[in-house]
N, C-alpha and C. Protein backbone atom coordinates (compact mmCIF):
# COMPACT_ATOMS: atom_id res chain seq x y z
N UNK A 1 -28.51 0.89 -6.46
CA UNK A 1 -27.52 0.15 -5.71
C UNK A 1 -28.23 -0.49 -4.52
N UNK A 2 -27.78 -1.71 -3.71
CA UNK A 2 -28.29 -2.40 -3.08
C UNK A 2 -27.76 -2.13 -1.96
N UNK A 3 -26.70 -1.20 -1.58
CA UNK A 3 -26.47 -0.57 -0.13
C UNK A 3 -26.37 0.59 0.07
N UNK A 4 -26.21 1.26 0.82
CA UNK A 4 -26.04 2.61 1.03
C UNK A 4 -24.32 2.93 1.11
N UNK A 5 -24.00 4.05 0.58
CA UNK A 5 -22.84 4.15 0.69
C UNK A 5 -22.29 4.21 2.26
N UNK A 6 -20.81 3.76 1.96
CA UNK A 6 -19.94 3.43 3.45
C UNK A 6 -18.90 3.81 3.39
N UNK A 7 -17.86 3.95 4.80
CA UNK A 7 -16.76 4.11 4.71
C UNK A 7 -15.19 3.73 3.13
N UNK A 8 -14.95 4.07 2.00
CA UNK A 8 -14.35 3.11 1.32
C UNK A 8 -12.50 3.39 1.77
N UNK A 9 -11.68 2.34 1.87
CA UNK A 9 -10.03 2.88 1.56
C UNK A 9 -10.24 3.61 0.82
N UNK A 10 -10.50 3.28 -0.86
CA UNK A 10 -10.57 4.21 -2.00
C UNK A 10 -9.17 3.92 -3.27
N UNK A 11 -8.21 3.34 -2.53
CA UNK A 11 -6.90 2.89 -3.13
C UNK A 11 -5.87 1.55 -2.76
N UNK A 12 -7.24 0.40 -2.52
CA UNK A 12 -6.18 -0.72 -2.04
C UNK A 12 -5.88 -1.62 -3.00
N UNK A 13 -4.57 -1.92 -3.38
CA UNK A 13 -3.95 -2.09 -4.20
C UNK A 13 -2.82 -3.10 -3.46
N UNK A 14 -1.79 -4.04 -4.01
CA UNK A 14 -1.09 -4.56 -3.56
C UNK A 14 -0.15 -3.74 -2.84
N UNK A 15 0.40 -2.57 -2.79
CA UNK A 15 1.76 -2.02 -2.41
C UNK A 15 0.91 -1.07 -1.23
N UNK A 16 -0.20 -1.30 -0.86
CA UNK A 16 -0.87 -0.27 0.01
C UNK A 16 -2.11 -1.64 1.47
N UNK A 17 -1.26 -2.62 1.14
CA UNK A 17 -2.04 -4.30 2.04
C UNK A 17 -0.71 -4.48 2.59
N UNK A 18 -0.36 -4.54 3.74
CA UNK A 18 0.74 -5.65 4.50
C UNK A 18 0.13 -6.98 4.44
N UNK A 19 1.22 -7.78 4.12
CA UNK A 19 1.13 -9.08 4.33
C UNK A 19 2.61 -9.98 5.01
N UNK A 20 2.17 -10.33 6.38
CA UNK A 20 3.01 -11.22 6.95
C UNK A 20 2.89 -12.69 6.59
N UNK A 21 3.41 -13.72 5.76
CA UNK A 21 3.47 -15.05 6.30
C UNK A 21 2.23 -15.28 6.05
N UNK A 22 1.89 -14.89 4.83
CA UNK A 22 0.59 -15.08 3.66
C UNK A 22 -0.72 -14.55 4.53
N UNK A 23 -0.60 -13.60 5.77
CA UNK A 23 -1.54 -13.27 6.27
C UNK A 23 -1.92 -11.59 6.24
N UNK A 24 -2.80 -10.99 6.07
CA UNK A 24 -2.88 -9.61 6.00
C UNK A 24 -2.77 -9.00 7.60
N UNK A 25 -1.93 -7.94 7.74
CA UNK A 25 -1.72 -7.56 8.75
C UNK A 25 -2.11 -6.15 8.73
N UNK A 26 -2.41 -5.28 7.68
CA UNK A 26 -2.55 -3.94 7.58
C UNK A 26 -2.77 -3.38 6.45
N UNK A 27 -3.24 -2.37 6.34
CA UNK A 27 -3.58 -1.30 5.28
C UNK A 27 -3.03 -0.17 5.53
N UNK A 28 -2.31 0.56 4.47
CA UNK A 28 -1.92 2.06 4.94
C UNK A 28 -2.25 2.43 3.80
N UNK A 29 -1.69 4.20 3.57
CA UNK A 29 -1.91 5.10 2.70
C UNK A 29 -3.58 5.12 2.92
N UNK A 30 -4.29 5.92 3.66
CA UNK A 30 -5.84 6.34 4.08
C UNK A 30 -5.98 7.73 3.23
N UNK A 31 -5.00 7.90 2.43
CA UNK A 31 -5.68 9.28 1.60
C UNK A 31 -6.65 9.69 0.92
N UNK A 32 -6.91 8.32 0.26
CA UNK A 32 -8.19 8.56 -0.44
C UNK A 32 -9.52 7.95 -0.35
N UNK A 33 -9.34 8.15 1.40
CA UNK A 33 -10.57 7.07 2.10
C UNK A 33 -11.65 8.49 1.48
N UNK A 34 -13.04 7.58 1.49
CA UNK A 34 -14.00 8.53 1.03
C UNK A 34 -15.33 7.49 1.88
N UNK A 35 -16.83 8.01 1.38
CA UNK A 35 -17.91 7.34 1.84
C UNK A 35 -18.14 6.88 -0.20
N UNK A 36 -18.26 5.68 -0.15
CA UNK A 36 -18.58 5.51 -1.91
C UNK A 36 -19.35 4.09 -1.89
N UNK A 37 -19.17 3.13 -2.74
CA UNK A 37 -19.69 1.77 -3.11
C UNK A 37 -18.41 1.30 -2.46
N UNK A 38 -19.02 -0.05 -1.37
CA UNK A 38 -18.25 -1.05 -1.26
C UNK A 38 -17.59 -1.75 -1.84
N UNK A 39 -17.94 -1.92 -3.03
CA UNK A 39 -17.43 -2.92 -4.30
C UNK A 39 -16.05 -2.23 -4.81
N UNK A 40 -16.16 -1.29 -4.42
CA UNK A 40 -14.72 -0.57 -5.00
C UNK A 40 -13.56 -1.51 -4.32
N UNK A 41 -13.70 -1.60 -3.39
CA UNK A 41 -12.44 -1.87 -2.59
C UNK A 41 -12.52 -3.22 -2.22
N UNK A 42 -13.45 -4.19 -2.69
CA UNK A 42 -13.87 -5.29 -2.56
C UNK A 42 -13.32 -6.18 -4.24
N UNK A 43 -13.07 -4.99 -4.82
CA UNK A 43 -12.46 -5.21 -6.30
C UNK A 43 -10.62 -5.97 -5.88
N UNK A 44 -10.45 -5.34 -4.87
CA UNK A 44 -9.39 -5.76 -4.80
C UNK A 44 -8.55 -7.10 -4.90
N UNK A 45 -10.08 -7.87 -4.06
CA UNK A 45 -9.66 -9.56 -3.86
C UNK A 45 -9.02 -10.02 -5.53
N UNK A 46 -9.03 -9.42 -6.18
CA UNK A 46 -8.85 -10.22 -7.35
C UNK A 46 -7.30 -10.03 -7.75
N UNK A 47 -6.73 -8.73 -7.19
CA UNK A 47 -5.29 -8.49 -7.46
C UNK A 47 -4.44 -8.94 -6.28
N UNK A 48 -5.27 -9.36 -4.82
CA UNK A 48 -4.39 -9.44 -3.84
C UNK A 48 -3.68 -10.59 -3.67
N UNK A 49 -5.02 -11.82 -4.08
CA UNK A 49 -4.92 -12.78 -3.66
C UNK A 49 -5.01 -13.84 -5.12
N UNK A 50 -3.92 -14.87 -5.66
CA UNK A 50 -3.44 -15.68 -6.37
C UNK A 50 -4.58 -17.06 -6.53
N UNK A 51 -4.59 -17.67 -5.13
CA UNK A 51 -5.29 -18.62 -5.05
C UNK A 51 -7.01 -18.40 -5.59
N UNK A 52 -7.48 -18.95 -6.34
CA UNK A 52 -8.93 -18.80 -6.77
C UNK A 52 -9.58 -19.37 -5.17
N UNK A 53 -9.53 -20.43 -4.14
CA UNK A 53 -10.05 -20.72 -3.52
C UNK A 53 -9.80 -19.90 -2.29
N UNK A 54 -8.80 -19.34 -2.23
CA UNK A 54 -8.92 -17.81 -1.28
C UNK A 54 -9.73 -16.87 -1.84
N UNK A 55 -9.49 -16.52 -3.08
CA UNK A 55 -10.30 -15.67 -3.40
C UNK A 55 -11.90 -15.79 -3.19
N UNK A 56 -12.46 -17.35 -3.69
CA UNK A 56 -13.76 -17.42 -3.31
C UNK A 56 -13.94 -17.40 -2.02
N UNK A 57 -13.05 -17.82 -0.79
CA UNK A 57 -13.33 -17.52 0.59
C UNK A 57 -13.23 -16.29 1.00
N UNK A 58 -12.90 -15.34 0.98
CA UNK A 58 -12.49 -14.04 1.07
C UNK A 58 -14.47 -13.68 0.54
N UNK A 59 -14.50 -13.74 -1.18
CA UNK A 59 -15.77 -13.06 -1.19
C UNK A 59 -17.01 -14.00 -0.32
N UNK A 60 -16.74 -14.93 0.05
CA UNK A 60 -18.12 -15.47 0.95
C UNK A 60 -17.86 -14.93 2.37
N UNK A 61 -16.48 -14.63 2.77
CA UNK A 61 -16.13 -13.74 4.20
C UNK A 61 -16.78 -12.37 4.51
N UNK A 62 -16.44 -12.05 3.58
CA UNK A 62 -16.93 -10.46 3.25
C UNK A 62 -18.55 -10.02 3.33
N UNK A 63 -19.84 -11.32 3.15
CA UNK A 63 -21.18 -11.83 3.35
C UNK A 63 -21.40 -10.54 2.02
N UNK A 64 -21.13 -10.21 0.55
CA UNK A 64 -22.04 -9.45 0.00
C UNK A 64 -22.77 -9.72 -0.38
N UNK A 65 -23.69 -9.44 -0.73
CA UNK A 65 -24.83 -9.76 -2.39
C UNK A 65 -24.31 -9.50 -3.05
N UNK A 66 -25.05 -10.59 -4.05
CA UNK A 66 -25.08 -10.73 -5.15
C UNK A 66 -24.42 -9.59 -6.32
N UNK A 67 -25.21 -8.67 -5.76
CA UNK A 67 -25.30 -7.54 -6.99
C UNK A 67 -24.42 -6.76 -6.34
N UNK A 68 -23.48 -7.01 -5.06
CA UNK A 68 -22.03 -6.10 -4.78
C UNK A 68 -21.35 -6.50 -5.12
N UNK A 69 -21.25 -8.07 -5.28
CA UNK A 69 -20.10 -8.97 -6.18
C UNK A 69 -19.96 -8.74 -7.49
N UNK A 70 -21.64 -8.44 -8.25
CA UNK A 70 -20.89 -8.28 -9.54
C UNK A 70 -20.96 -6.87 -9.72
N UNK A 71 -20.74 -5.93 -8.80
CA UNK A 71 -20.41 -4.83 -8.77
C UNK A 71 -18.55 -4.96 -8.87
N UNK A 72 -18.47 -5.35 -7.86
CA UNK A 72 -17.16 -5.01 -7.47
C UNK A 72 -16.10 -6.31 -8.68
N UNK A 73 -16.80 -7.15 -9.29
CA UNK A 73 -15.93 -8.02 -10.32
C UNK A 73 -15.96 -6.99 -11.79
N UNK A 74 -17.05 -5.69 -11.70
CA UNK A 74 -16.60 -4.82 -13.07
C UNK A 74 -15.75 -3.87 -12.32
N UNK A 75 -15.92 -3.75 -11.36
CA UNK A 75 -14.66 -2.69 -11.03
C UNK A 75 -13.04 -3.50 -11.19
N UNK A 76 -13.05 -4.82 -10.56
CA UNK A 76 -11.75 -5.58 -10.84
C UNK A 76 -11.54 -5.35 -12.75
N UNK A 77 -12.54 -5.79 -13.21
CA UNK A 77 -12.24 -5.49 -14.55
C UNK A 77 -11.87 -4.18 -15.00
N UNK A 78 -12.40 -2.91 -14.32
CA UNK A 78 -11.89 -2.10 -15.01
C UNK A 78 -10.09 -1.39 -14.21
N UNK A 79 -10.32 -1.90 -13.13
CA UNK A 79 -8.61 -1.72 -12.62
C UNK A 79 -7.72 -2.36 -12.93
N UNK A 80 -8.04 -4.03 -13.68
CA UNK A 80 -7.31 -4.43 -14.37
C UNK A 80 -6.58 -3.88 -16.05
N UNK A 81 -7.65 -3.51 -16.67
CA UNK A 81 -7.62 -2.51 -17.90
C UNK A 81 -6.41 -1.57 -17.44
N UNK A 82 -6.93 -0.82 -17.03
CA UNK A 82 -6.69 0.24 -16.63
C UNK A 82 -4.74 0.47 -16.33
N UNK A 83 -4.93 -0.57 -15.37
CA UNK A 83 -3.33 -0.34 -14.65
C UNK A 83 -2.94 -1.45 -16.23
N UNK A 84 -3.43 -2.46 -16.62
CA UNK A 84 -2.59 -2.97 -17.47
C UNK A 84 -2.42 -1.64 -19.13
N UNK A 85 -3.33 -0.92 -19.16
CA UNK A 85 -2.90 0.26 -20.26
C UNK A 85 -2.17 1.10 -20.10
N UNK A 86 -2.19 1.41 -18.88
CA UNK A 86 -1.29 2.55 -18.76
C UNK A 86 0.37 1.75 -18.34
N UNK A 87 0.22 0.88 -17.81
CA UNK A 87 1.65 0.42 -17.29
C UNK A 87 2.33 -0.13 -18.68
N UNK A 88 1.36 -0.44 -19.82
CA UNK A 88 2.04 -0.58 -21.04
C UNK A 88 3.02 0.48 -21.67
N UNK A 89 2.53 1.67 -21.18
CA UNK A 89 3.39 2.85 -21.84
C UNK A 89 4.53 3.17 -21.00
N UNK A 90 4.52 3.18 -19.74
CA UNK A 90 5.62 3.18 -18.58
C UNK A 90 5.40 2.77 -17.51
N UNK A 91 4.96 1.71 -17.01
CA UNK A 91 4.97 1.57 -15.44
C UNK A 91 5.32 -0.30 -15.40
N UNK A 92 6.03 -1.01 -15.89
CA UNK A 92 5.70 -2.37 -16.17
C UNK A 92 5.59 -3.31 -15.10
N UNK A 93 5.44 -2.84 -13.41
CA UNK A 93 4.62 -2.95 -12.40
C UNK A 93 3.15 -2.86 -12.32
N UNK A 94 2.73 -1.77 -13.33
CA UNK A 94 1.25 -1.47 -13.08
C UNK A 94 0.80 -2.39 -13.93
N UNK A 95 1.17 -2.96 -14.80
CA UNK A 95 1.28 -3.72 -16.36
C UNK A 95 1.08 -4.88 -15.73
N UNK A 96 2.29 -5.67 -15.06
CA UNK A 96 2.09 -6.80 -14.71
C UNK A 96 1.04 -7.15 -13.62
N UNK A 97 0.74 -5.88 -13.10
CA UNK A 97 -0.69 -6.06 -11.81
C UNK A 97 -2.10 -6.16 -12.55
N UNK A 98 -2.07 -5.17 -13.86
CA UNK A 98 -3.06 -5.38 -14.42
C UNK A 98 -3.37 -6.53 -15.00
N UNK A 99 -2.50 -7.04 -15.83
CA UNK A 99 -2.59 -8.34 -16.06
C UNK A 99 -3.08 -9.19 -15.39
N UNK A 100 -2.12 -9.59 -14.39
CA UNK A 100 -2.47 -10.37 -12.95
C UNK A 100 -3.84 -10.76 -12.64
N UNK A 101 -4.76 -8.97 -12.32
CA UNK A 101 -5.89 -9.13 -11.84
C UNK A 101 -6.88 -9.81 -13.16
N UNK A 102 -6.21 -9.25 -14.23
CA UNK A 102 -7.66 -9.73 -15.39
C UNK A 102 -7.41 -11.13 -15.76
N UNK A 103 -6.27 -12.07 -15.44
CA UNK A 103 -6.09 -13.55 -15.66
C UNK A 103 -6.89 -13.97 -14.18
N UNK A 104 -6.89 -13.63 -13.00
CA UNK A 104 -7.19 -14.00 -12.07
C UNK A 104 -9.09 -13.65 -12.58
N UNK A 105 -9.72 -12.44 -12.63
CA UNK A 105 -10.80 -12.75 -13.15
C UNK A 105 -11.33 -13.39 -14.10
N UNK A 106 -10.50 -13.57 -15.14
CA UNK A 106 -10.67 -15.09 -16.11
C UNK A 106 -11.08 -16.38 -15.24
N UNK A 107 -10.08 -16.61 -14.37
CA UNK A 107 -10.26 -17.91 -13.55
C UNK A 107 -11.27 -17.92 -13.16
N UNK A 108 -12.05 -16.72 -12.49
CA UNK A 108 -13.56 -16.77 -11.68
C UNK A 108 -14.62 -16.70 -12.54
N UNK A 109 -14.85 -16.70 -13.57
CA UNK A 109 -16.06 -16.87 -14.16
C UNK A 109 -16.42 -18.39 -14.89
């Protein structure tokens, strides 16, 4: 890995980001803050945010390399999987987020 592990949330997800007036104002739920890979939680840009050209501003905001970006675009892939398999069987919130994020990573490649 190309950084040393850091502070991570560990669980940011749409229902765990405030957003005022298309602006982020907060993060809660810190339960499963840990020290891990940045890219975890850097996975997120892909479920938070709709616009592809936010999204690419967001990851040039953030200043990673290379190799944290395509760290953190297999983690979007696999939280997209993920919440879209299981929300298939009961959650059709987690379903439509999963989705969400893996059409939104379609767009970025």
């Amino acid at each position: 890995m190309d950084v040393e592990a850091t502070w991570i949330h560990g669980d940011l997800h749409l229902r765990n980001v405030l957003v005022e007036k298309g602006v982020i104002t907060g993060v809660i739920d810190w339960g499963d803050i840990t020290r891990g890979d940045r890219a975890t939680d850097l996975a997120a840009i892909w479920m938070l945010f709709s616009d592809p050209q936010t999204r690419q501003q967001a990851t040039l905001e953030y200043n990673a390399s290379e190799a944290t970006l395509q760290r953190a675009r297999g983690w979007a892939i696999f939280f997209g999987v993920v919440l879209l398999d299981t929300g298939l069987i009961d959650n059709p919130k987690h379903a439509a987020i999963g989705e969400r994020t893996l059409r939104h990573m379609a767009e970025d490649i």
